[in-house]
Protein backbone atom coordinates (compact mmCIF):
# COMPACT_ATOMS: atom_id res chain seq x y z
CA UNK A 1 27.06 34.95 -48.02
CA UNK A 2 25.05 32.50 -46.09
CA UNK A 3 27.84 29.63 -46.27
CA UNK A 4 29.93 32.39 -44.99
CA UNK A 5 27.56 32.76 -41.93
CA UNK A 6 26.60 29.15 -41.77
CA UNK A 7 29.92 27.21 -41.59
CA UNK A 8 31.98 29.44 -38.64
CA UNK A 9 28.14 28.73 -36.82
CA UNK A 10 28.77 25.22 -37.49
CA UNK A 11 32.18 24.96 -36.16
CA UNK A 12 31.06 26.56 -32.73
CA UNK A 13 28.32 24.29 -32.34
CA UNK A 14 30.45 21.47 -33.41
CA UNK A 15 33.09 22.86 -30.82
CA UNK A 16 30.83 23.49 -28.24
CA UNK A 17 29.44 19.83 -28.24
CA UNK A 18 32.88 18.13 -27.84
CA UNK A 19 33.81 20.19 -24.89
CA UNK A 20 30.85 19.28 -23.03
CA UNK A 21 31.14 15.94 -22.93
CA UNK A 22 30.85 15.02 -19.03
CA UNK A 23 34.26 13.27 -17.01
CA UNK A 24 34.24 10.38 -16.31
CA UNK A 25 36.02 8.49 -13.38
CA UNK A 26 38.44 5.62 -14.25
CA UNK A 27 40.70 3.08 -12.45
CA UNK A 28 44.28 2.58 -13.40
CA UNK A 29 44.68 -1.10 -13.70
CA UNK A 30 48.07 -1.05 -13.94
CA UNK A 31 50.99 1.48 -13.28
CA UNK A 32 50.51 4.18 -15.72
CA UNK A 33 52.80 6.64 -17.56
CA UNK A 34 51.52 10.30 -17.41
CA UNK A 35 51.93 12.47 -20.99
CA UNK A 36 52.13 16.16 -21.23
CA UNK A 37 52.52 18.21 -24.62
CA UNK A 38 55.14 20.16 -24.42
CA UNK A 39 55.29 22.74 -27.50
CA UNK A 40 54.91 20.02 -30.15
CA UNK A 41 56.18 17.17 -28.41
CA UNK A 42 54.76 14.46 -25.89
CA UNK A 43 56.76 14.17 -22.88
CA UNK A 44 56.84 11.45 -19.91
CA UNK A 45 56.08 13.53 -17.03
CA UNK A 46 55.00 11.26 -14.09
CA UNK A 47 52.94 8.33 -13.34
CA UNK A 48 49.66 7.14 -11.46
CA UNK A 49 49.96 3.63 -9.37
CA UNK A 50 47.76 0.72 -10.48
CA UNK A 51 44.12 1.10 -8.47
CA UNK A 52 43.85 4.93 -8.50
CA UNK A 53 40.83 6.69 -8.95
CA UNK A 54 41.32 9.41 -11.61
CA UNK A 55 38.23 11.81 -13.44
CA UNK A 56 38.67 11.81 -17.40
CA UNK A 57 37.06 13.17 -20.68
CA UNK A 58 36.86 10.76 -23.05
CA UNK A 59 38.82 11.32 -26.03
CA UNK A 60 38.65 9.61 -29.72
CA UNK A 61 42.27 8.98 -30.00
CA UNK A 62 43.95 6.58 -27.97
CA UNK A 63 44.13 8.16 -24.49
CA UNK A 64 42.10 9.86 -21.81
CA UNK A 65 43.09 13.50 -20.55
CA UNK A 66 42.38 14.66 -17.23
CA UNK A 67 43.65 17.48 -15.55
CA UNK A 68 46.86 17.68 -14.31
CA UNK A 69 48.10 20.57 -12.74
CA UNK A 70 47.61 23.63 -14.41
CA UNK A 71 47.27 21.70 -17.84
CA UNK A 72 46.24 18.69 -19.26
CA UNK A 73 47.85 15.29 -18.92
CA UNK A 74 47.10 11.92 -20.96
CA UNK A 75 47.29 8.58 -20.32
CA UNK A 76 46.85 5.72 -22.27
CA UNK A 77 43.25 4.23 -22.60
CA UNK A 78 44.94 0.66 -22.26
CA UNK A 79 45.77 1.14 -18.61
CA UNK A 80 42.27 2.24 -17.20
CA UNK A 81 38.85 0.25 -16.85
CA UNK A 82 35.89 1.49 -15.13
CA UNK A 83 35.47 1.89 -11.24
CA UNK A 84 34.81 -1.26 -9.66
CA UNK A 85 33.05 -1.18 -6.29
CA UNK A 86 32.70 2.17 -4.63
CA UNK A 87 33.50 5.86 -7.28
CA UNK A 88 33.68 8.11 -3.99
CA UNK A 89 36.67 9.95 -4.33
CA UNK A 90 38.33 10.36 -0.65
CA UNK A 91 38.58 13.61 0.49
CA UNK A 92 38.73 13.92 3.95
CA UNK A 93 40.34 17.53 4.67
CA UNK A 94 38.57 19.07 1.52
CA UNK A 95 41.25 19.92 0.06
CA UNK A 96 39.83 19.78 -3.51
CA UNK A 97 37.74 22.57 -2.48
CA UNK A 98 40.86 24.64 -0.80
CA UNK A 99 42.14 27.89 -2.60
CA UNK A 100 45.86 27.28 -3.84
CA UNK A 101 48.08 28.48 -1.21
CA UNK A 102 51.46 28.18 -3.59
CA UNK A 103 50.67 27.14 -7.11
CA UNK A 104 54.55 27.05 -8.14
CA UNK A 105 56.46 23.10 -8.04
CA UNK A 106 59.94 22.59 -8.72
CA UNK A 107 61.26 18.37 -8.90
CA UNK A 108 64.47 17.86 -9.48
CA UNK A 109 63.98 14.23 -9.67
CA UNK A 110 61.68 11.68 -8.98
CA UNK A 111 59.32 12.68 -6.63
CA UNK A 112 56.35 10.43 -5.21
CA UNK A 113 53.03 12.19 -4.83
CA UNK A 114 50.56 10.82 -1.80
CA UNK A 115 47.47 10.43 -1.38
CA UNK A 116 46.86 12.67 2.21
CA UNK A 117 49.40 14.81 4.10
CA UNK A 118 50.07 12.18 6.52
CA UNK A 119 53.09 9.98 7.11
CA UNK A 120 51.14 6.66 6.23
CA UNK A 121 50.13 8.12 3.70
CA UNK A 122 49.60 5.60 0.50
CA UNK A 123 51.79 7.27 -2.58
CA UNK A 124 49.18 8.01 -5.68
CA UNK A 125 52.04 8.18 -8.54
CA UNK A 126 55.15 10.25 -8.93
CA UNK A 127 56.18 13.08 -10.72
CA UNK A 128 59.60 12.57 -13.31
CA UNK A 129 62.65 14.24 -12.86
CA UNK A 130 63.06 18.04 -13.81
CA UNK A 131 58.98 18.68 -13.33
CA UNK A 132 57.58 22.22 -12.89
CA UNK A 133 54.46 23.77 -12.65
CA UNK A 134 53.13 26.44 -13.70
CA UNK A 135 54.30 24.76 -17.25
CA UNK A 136 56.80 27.71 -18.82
CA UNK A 137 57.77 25.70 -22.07
């Protein structure tokens, strides 16, 4: 009886631990693939230009995940290194603060993603062809 109590306490502790490990901001060193999981399979589904500023939980496998979209994406631990010079992330509009006005994206192919709604804008990374969000697979 007490193992029975003890262990399933155990596991939430255990679980509760992991998740609370803090996010961390990286830097992509180089250009970077972005994974998704898909049902049971990775999939390509974007990337992130070399010198972005991204925020993600460490992870004992190979790869960071951060959030991306409505999910979780992964990247490979190999193309990040820690912030050099100044962590600020820009955000000049506060628009990581604004309520989602449409929360539904449809790509059909290769579509760049920019840093600021402006025309000189800088582009952060791209999204691959056939990209949706909210994720239905």
């Amino acid at each position: 009886m007490y193992k029975q109590a003890v262990i399933p306490l155990l596991m939430l502790f255990t679980a509760s631990v992991s998740a609370a490990l803090p996010a961390r901001y990286m830097q992509t060193i180089e250009n970077a693939a972005v994974w998704e999981q898909i049902g049971d399979k990775m999939v390509t589904e974007g990337n992130i230009r070399a010198g972005q500023i991204i925020a993600v939980e460490p992870t004992a496998a190979s790869y960071y995940a951060f959030n991306f979209g409505f999910g979780k994406g992964f990247i490979d631990k190999g193309h990040l290194e820690p912030v050099q010079g100044r962590q600020k992330v820009e955000d000049g509009l506060g628009d990581l603060n604004k309520p989602l006005s449409n929360q539904n994206l449809v790509t059909w192919k290769d579509t760049p993603v920019y840093n600021a709604p402006s025309a000189g804008s800088a582009p952060f990374g791209g999204t691959g062809g056939q990209f949706a969000l909210p994720d239905f697979a």
